[in-house]
Protein backbone atom coordinates (compact mmCIF):
# COMPACT_ATOMS: atom_id res chain seq x y z
CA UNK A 1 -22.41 -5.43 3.97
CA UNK A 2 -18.95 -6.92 4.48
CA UNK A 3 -15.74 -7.48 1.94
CA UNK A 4 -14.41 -10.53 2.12
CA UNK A 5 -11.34 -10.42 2.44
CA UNK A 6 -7.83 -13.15 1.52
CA UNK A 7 -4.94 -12.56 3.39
CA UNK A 8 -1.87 -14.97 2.43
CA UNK A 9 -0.82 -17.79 4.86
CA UNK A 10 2.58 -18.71 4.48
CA UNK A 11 5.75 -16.67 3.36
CA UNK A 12 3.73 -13.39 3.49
CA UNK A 13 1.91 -13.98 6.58
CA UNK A 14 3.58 -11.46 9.11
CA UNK A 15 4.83 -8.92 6.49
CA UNK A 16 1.10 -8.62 5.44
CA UNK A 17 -0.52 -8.59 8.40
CA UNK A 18 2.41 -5.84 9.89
CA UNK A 19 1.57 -3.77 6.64
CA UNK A 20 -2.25 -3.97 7.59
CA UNK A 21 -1.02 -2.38 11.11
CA UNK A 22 0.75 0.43 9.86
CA UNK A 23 -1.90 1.43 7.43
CA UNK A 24 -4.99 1.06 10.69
CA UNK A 25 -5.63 -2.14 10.91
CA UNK A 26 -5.25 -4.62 13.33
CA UNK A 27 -5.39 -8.29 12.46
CA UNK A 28 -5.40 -11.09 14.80
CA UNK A 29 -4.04 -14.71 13.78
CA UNK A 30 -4.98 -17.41 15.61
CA UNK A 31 -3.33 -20.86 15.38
CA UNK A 32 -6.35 -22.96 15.71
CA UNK A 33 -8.19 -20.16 13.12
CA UNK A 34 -8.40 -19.60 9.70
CA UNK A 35 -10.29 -17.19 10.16
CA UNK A 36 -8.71 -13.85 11.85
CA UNK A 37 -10.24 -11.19 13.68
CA UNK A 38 -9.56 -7.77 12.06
CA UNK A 39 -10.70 -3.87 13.70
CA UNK A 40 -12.91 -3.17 11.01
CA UNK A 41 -16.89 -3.96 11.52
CA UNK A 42 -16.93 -4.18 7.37
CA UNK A 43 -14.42 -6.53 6.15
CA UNK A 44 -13.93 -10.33 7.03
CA UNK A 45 -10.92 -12.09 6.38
CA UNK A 46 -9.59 -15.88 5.35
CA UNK A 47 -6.25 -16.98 5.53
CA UNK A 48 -5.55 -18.94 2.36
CA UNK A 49 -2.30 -19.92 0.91
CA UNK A 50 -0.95 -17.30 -1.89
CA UNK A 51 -0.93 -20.26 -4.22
CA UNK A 52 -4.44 -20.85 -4.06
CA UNK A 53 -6.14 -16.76 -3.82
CA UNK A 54 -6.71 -15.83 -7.43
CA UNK A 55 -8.80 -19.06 -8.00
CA UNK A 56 -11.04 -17.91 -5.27
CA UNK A 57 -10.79 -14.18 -5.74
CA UNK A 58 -11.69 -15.40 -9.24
CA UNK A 59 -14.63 -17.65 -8.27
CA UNK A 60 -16.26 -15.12 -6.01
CA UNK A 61 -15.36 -17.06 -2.82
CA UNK A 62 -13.16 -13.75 -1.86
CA UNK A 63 -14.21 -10.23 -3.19
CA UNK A 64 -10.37 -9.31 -2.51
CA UNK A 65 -7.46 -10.47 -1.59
CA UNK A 66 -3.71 -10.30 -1.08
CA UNK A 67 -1.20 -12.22 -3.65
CA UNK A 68 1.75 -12.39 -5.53
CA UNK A 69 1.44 -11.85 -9.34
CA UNK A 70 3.05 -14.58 -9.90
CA UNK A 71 0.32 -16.52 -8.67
CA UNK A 72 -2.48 -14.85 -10.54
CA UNK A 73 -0.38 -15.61 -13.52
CA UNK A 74 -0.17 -19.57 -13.07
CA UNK A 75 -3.94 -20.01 -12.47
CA UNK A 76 -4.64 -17.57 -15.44
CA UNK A 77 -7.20 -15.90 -13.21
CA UNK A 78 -9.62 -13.18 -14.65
CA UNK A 79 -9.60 -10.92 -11.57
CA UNK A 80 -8.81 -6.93 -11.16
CA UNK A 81 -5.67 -5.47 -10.06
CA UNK A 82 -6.54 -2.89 -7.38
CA UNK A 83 -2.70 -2.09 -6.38
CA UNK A 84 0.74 -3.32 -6.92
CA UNK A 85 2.09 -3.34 -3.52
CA UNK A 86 5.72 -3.85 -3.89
CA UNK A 87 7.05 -5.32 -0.78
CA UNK A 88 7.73 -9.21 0.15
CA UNK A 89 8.44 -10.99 3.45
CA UNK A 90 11.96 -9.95 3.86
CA UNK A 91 12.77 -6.92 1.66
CA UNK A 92 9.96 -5.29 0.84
CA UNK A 93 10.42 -5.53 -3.04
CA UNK A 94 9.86 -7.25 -5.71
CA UNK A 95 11.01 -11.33 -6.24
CA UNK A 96 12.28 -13.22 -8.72
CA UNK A 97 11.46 -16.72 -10.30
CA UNK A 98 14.99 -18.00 -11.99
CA UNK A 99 16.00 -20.78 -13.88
CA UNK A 100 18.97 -22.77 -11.79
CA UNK A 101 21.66 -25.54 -12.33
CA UNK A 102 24.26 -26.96 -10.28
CA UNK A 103 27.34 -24.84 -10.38
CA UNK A 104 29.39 -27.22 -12.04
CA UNK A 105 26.32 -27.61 -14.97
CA UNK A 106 27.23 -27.17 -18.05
CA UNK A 107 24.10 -25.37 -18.84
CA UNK A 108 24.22 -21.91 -19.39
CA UNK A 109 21.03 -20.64 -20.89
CA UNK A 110 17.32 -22.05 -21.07
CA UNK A 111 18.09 -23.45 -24.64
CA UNK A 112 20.66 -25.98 -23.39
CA UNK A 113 17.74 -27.47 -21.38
CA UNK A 114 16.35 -29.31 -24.12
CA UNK A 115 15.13 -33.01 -23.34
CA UNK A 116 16.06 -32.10 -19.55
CA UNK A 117 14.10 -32.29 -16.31
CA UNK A 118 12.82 -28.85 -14.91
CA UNK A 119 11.33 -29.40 -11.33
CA UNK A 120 9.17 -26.32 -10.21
CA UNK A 121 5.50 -25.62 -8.37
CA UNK A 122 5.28 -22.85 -10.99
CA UNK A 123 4.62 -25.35 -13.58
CA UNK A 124 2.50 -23.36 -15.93
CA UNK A 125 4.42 -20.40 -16.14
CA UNK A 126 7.77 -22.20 -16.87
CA UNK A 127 6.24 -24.17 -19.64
CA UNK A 128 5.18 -21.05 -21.23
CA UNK A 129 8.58 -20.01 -20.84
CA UNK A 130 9.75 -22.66 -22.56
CA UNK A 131 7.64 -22.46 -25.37
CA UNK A 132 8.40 -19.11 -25.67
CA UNK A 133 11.97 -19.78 -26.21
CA UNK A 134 11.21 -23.05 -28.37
CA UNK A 135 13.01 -25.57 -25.58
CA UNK A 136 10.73 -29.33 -24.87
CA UNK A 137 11.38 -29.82 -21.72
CA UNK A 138 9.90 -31.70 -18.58
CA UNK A 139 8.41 -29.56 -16.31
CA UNK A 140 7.72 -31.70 -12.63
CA UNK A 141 6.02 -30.10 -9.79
CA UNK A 142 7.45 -30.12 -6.54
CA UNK A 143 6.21 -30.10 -3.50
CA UNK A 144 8.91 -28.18 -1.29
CA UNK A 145 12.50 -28.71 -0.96
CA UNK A 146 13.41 -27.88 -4.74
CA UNK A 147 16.65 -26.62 -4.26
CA UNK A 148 18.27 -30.30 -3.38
CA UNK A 149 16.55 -31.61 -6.40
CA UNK A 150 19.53 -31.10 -8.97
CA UNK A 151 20.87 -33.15 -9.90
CA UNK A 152 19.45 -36.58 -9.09
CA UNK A 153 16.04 -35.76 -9.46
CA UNK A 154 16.03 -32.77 -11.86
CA UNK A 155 18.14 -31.32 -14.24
CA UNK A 156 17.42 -27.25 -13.41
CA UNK A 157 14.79 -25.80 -11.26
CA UNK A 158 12.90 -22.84 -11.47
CA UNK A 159 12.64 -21.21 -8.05
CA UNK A 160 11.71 -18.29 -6.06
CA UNK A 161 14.08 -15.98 -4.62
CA UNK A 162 14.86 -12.37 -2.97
CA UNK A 163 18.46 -12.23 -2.19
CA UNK A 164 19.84 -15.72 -3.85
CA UNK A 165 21.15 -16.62 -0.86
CA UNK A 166 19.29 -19.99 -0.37
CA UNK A 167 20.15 -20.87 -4.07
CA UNK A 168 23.97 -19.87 -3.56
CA UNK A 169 23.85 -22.05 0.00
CA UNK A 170 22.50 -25.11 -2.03
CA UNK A 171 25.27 -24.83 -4.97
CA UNK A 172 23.12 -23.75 -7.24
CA UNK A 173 23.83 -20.97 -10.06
CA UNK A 174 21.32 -18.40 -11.74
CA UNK A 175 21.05 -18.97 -15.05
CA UNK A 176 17.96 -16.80 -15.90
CA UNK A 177 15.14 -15.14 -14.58
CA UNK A 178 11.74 -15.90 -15.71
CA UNK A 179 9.92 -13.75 -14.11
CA UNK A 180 9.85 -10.85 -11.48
CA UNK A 181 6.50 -10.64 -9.28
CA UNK A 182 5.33 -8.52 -6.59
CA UNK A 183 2.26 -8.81 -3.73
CA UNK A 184 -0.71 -7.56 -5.83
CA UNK A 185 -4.17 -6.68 -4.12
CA UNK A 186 -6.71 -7.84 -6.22
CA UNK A 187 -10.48 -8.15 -6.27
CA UNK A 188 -13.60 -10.92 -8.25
CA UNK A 189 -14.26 -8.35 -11.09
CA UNK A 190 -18.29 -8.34 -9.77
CA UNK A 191 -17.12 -7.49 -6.44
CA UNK A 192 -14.79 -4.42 -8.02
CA UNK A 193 -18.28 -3.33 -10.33
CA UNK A 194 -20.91 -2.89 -6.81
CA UNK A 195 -20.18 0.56 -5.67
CA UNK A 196 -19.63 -0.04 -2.21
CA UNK A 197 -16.88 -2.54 -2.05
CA UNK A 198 -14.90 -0.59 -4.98
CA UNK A 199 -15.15 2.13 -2.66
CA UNK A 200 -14.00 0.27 0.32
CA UNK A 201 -10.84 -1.39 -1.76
CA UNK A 202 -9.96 2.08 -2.87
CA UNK A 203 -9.52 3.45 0.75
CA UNK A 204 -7.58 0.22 1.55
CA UNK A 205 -5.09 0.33 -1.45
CA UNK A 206 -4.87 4.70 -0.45
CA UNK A 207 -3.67 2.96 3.16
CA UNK A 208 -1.59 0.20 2.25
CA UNK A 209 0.14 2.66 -0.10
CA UNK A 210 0.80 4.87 2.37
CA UNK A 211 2.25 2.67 4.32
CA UNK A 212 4.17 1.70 1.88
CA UNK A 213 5.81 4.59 1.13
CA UNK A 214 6.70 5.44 4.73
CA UNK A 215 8.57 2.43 4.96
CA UNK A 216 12.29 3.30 5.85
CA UNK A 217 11.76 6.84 6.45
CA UNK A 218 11.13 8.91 9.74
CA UNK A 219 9.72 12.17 10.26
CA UNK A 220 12.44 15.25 11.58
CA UNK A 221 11.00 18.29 13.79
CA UNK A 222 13.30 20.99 14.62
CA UNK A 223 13.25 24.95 15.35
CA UNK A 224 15.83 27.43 14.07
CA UNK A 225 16.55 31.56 14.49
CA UNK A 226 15.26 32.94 10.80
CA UNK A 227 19.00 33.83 10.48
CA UNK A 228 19.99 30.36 10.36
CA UNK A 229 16.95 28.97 8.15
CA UNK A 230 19.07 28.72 5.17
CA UNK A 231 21.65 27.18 6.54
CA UNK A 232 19.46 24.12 7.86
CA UNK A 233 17.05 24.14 4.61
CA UNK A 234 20.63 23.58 2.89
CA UNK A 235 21.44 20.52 4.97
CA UNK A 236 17.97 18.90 4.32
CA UNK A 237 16.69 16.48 2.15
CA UNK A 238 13.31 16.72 1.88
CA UNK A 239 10.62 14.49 0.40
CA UNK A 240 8.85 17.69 -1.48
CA UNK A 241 9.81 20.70 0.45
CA UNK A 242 10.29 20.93 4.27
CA UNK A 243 6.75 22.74 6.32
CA UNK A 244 7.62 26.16 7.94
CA UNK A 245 5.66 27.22 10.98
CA UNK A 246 6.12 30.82 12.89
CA UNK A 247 6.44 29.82 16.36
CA UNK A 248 6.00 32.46 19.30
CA UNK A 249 8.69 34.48 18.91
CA UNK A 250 9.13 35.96 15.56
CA UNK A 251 12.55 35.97 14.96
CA UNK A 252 12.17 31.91 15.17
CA UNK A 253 10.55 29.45 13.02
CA UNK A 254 9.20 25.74 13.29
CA UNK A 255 10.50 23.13 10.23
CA UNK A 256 8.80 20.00 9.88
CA UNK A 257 10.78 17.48 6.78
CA UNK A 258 10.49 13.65 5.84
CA UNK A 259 13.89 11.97 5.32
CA UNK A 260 15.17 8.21 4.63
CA UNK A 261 15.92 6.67 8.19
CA UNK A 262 19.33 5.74 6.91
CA UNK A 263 20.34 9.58 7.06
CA UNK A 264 19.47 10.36 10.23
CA UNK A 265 22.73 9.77 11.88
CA UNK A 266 24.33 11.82 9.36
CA UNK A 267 22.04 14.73 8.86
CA UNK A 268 21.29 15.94 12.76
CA UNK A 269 25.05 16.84 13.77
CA UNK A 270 24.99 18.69 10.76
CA UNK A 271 21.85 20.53 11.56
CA UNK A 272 22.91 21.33 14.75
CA UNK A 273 26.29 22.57 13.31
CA UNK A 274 23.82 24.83 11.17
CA UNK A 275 21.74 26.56 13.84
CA UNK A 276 19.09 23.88 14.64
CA UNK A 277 17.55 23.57 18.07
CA UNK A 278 14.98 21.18 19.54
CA UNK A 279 15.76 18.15 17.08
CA UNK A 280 13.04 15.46 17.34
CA UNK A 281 12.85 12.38 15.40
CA UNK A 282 9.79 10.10 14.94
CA UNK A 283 7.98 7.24 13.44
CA UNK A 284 5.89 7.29 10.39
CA UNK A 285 3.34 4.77 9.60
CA UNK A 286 1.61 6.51 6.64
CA UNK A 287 2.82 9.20 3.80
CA UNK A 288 -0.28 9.30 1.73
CA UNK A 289 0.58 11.12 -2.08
């Protein structure tokens, strides 16, 4: 038996397939392929555009795949969420779909929109905004490119973004956000009901998680005289509590700690100020909760 597998082409291409690698799993993309090799005898993956993945996660064509919620959203697809993996192709978090204007727009909320032109490729999910807030509006799809759209060719847009960068580069000003989203691994609600698969999309989302979570942060090894051991548990951080090991000689112990990368630089001249011998940093590619 196999799980077949969507992972998004596009945007989230090489973040997903570089999260797949820290939590054990090697993907290959090929070019000329849309369909790439992955270490694992029991899944099979597509490549299909992010847009597009709840429809077929929804029709059965995938038993799983990899999207962002705001997607699932716009083709109101009937699928289960397995996991809420919050990362995204630059930061790792979650991103935003806002309303925008020209800077020099008079507009300043969603209701001053009414009668105006709204060009998007979330089209459904801005008219239900709309309704929501009781504006008629025209909602146009667009194909790419939506940020030089206002304002010849559209009054506002409604646009993805991470930083706001692109938006502020184009002239364009935030008026509201209408909705956050985030990567979300979900599976065809048969697929999630046959025994095997659920159990083989649990120990994926237990992986990606973990490798989620280690994102950012290193692992710090380092020995210390028992006399000192207060002194360096002081100067830690830890992510619980740090592990301490007896080594050899018994006046000396072993501490093993998870910290935020950032800190490093910080944190070992102060442990070595403190007593600490035999500092060694490494990578983590997993913390599994």
């Amino acid at each position: 038996m196999k799980l077949k597998l969507g992972i998004p082409k596009g945007s989230l291409e090489s973040a997903t397939v570089d999260l797949f690698r820290r939590a054990g799993f090697n993907i290959n993309v090929s070019s000329r392929s849309y369909f790439p090799g992955i270490d694992d005898p029991e899944i099979e993956c597509m490549l299909i555009r992010a847009q597009e993945m709840a429809r077929y996660v929804d029709d059965g064509v995938l038993d799983a795949g990899l999207t962002g919620r705001d997607w699932v959203m716009e083709n109101d697809a009937k699928v289960h969420v397995v996991a809420d993996l919050i990362y995204a192709k630059q930061s790792f978090g979650k991103v935003r779909w806002v309303l925008a204007v020209p800077e020099s727009s008079p507009v300043q909320s969603v209701k001053d929109l009414d009668g105006k032109i709204i060009a998007t490729e979330l089209v459904g999910a801005t008219q239900r905004y709309l309704a929501a807030h009781g504006v008629k509006a025209k909602v146009e799809f667009s194909w790419g490119a939506t940020e030089v759209k206002p304002p010849v060719l559209a009054d506002a847009i409604v646009e993805v973004t991470e930083t706001g960068s692109s938006l502020r580069a184009n002239k364009l000003r935030i008026v509201e956000t209408v909705l956050e989203s985030n990567t979300q691994l979900i599976a065809n609600v048969d697929s999630w009901e046959d025994e095997w698969k659920r159990r083989k999309l649990e120990d994926i989302r237990m992986l990606l998680e973990g490798a989620i979570n280690a994102l950012g942060k290193v692992g710090l090894m380092l020995n210390v005289e028992r006399v000192n051991l207060q002194r360096v548990l002081s100067v830690l951080p830890a992510l619980k509590r740090p592990t301490i090991s007896q080594l050899s000689e018994e006046e000396w112990v072993a501490v093993n700690t998870i910290l935020d990368e950032a800190t490093v630089r910080v944190i070992i001249p102060r442990l070595k100020e403190a007593g600490a011998q035999g500092i060694v940093e490494y990578p983590l590619n997993k913390i599994v909760m």
